[in-house]
PDB file of N, CA and C in Angstrom:
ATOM      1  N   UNK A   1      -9.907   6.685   3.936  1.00  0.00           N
ATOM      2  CA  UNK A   1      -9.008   5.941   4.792  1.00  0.00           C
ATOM      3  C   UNK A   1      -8.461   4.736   4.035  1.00  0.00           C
ATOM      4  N   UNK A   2      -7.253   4.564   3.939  1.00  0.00           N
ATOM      5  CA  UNK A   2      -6.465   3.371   3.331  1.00  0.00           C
ATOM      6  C   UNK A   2      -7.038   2.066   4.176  1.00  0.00           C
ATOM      7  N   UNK A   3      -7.427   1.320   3.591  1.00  0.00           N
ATOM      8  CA  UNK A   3      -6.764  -0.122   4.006  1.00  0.00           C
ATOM      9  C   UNK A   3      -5.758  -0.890   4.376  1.00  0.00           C
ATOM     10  N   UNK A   4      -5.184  -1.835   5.141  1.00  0.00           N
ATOM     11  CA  UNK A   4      -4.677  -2.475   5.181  1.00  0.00           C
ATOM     12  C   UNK A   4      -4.850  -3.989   5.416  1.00  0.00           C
ATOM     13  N   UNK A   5      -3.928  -4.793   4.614  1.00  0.00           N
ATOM     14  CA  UNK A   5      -4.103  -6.001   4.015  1.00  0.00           C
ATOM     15  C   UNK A   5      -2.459  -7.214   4.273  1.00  0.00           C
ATOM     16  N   UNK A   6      -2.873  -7.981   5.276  1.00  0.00           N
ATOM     17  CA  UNK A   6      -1.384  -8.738   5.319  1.00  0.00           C
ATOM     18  C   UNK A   6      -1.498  -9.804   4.555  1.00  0.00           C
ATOM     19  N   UNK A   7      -0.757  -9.903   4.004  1.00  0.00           N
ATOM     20  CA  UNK A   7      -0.829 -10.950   3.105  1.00  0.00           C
ATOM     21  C   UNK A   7       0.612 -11.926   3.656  1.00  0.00           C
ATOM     22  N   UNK A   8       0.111 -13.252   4.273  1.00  0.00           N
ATOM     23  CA  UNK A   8       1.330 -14.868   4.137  1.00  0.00           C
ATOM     24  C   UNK A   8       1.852 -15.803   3.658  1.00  0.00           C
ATOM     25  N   UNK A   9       2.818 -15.833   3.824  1.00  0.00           N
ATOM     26  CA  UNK A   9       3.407 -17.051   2.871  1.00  0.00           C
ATOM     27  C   UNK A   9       2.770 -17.274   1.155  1.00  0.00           C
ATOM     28  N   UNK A  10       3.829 -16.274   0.852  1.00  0.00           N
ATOM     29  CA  UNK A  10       3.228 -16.132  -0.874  1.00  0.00           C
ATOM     30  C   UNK A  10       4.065 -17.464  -0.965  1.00  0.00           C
ATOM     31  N   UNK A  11       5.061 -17.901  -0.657  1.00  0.00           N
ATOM     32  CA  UNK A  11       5.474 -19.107  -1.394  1.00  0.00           C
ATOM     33  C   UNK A  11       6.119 -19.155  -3.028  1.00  0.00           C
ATOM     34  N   UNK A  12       6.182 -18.034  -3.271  1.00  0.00           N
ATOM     35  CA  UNK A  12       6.706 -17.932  -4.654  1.00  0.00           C
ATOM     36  C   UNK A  12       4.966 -18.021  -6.221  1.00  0.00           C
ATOM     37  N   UNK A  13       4.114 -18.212  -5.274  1.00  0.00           N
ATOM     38  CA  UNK A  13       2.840 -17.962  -5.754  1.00  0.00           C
ATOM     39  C   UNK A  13       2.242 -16.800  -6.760  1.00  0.00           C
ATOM     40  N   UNK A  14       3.107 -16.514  -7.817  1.00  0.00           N
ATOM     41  CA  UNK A  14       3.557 -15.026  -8.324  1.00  0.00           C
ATOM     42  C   UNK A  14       2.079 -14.832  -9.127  1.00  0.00           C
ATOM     43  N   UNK A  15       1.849 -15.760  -9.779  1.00  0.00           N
ATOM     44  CA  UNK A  15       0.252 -15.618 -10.406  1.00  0.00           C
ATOM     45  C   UNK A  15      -0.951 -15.377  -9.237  1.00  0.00           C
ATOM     46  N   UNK A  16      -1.004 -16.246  -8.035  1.00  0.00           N
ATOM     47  CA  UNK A  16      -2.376 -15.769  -7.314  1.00  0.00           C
ATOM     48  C   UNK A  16      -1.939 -14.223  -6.730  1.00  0.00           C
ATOM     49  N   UNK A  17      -0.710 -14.218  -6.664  1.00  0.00           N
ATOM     50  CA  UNK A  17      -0.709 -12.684  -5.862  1.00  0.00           C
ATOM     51  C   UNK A  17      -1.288 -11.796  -6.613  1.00  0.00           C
ATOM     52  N   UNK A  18      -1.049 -11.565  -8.031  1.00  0.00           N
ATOM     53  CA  UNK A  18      -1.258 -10.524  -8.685  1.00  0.00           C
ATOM     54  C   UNK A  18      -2.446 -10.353  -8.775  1.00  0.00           C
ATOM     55  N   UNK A  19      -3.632 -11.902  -8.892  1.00  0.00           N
ATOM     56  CA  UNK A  19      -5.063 -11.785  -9.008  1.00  0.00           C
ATOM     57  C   UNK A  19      -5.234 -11.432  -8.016  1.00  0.00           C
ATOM     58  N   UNK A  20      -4.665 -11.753  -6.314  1.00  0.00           N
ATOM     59  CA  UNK A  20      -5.227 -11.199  -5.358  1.00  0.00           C
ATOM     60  C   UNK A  20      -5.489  -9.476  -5.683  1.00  0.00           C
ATOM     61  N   UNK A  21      -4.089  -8.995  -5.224  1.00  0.00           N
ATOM     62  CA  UNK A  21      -3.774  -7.125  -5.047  1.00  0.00           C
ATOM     63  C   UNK A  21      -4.900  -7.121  -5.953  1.00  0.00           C
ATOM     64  N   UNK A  22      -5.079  -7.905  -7.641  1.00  0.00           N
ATOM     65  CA  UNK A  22      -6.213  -6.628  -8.729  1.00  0.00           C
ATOM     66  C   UNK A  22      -7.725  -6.612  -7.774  1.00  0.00           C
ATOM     67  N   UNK A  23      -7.569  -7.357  -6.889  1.00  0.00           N
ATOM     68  CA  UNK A  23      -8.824  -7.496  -6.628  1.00  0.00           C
ATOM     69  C   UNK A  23      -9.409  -6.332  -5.132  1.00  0.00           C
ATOM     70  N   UNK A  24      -8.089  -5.975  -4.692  1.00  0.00           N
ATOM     71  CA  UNK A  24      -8.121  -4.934  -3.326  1.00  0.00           C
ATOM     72  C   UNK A  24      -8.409  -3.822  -4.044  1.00  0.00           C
ATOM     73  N   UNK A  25      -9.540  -2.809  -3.135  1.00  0.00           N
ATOM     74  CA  UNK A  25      -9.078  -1.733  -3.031  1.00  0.00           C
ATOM     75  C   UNK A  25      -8.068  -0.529  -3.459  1.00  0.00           C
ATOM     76  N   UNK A  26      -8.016   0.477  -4.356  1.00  0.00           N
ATOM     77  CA  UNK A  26      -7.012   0.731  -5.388  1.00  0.00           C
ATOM     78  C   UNK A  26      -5.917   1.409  -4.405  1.00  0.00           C
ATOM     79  N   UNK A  27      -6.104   1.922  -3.069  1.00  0.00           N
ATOM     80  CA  UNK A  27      -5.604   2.464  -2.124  1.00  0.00           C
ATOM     81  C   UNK A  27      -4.772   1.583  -0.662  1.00  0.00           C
ATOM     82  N   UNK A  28      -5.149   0.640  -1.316  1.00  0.00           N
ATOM     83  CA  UNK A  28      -4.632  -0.096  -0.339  1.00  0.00           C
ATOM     84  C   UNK A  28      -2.965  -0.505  -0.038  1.00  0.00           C
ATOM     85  N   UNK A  29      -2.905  -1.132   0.953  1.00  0.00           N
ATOM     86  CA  UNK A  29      -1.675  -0.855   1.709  1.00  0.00           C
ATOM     87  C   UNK A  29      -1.965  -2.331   1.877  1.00  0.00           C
ATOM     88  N   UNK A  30      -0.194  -3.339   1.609  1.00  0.00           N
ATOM     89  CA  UNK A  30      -0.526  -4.537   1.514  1.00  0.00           C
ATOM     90  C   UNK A  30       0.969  -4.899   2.322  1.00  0.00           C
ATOM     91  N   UNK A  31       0.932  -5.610   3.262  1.00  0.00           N
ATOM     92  CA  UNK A  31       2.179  -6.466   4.382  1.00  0.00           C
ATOM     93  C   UNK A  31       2.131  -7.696   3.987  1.00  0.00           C
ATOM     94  N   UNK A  32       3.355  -8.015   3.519  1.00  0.00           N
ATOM     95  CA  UNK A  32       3.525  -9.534   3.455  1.00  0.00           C
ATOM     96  C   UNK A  32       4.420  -9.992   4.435  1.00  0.00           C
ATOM     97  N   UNK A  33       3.917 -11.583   5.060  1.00  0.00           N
ATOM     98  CA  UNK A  33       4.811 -11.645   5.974  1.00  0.00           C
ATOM     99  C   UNK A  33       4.547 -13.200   5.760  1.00  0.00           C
ATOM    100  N   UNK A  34       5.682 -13.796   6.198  1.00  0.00           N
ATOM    101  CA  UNK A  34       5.456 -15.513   6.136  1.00  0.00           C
ATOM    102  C   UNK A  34       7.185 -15.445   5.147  1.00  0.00           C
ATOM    103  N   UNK A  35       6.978 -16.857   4.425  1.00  0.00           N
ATOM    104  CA  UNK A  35       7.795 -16.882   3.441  1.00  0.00           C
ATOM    105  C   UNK A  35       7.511 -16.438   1.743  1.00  0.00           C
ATOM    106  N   UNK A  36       8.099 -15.781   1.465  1.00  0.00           N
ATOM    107  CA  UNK A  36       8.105 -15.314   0.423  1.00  0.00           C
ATOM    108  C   UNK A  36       8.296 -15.891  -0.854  1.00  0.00           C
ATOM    109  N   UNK A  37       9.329 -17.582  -0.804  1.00  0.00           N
ATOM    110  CA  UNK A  37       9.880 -17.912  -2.006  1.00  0.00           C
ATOM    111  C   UNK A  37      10.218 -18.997  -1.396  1.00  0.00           C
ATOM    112  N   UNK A  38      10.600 -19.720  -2.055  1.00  0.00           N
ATOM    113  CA  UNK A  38      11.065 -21.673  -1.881  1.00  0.00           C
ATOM    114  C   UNK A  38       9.786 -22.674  -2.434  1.00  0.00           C
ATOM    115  N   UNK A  39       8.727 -22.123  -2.518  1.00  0.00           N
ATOM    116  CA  UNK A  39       7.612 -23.681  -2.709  1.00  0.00           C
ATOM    117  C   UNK A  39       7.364 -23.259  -3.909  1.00  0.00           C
ATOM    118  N   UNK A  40       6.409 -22.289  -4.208  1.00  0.00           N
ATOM    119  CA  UNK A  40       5.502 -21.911  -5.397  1.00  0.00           C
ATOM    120  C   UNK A  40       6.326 -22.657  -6.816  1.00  0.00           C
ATOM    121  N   UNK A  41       5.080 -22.508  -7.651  1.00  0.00           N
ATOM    122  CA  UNK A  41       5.694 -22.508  -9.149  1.00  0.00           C
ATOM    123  C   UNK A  41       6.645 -21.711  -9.843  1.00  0.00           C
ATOM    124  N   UNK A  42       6.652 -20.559  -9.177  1.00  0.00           N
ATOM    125  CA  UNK A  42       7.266 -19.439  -9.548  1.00  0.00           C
ATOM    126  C   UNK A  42       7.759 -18.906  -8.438  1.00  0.00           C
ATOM    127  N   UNK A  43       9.014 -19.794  -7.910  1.00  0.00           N
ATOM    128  CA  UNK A  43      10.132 -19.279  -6.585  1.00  0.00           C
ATOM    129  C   UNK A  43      10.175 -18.077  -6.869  1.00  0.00           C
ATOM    130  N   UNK A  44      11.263 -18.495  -8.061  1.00  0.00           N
ATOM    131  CA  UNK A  44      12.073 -17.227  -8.492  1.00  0.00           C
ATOM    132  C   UNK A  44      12.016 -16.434  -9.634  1.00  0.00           C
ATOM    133  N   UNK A  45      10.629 -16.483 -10.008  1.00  0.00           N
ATOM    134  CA  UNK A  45      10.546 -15.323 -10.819  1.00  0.00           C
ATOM    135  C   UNK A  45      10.538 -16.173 -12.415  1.00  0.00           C
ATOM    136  N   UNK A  46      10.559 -15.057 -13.210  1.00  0.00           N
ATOM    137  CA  UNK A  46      10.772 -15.403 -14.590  1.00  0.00           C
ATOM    138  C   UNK A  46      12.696 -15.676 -14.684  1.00  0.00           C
ATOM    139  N   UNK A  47      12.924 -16.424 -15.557  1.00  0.00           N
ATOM    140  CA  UNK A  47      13.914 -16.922 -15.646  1.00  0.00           C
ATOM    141  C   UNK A  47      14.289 -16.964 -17.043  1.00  0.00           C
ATOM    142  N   UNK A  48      15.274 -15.963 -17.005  1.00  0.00           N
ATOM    143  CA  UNK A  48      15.938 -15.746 -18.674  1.00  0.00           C
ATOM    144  C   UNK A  48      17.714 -16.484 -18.978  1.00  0.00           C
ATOM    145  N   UNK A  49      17.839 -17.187 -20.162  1.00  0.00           N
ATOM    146  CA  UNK A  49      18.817 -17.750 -20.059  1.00  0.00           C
ATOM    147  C   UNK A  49      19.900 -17.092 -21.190  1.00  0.00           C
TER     148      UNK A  49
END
């Protein structure tokens, strides 16, 4: 049986997310809900100029 996992307000939080998911369940099923982007260190991603 899959899991499921909601995950909130990543915030642009791009490093804890990834340690989070390595840490679930390899089957798992993950909902994000909240805000996604505007605070974190990493709004928007990697940034190439």
């Amino acid at each position: 049986m899959r899991k499921i996992f909601a995950i909130g307000d990543i915030q642009g939080c791009s490093l804890e997310l990834d340690q989070l998911i390595c840490r679930l369940p390899k089957n798992s099923r993950i909902v994000c809900l909240g805000d996604l982007v505007n605070r974190g260190p990493d709004s928007l991603g990697p940034q190439t100029h």
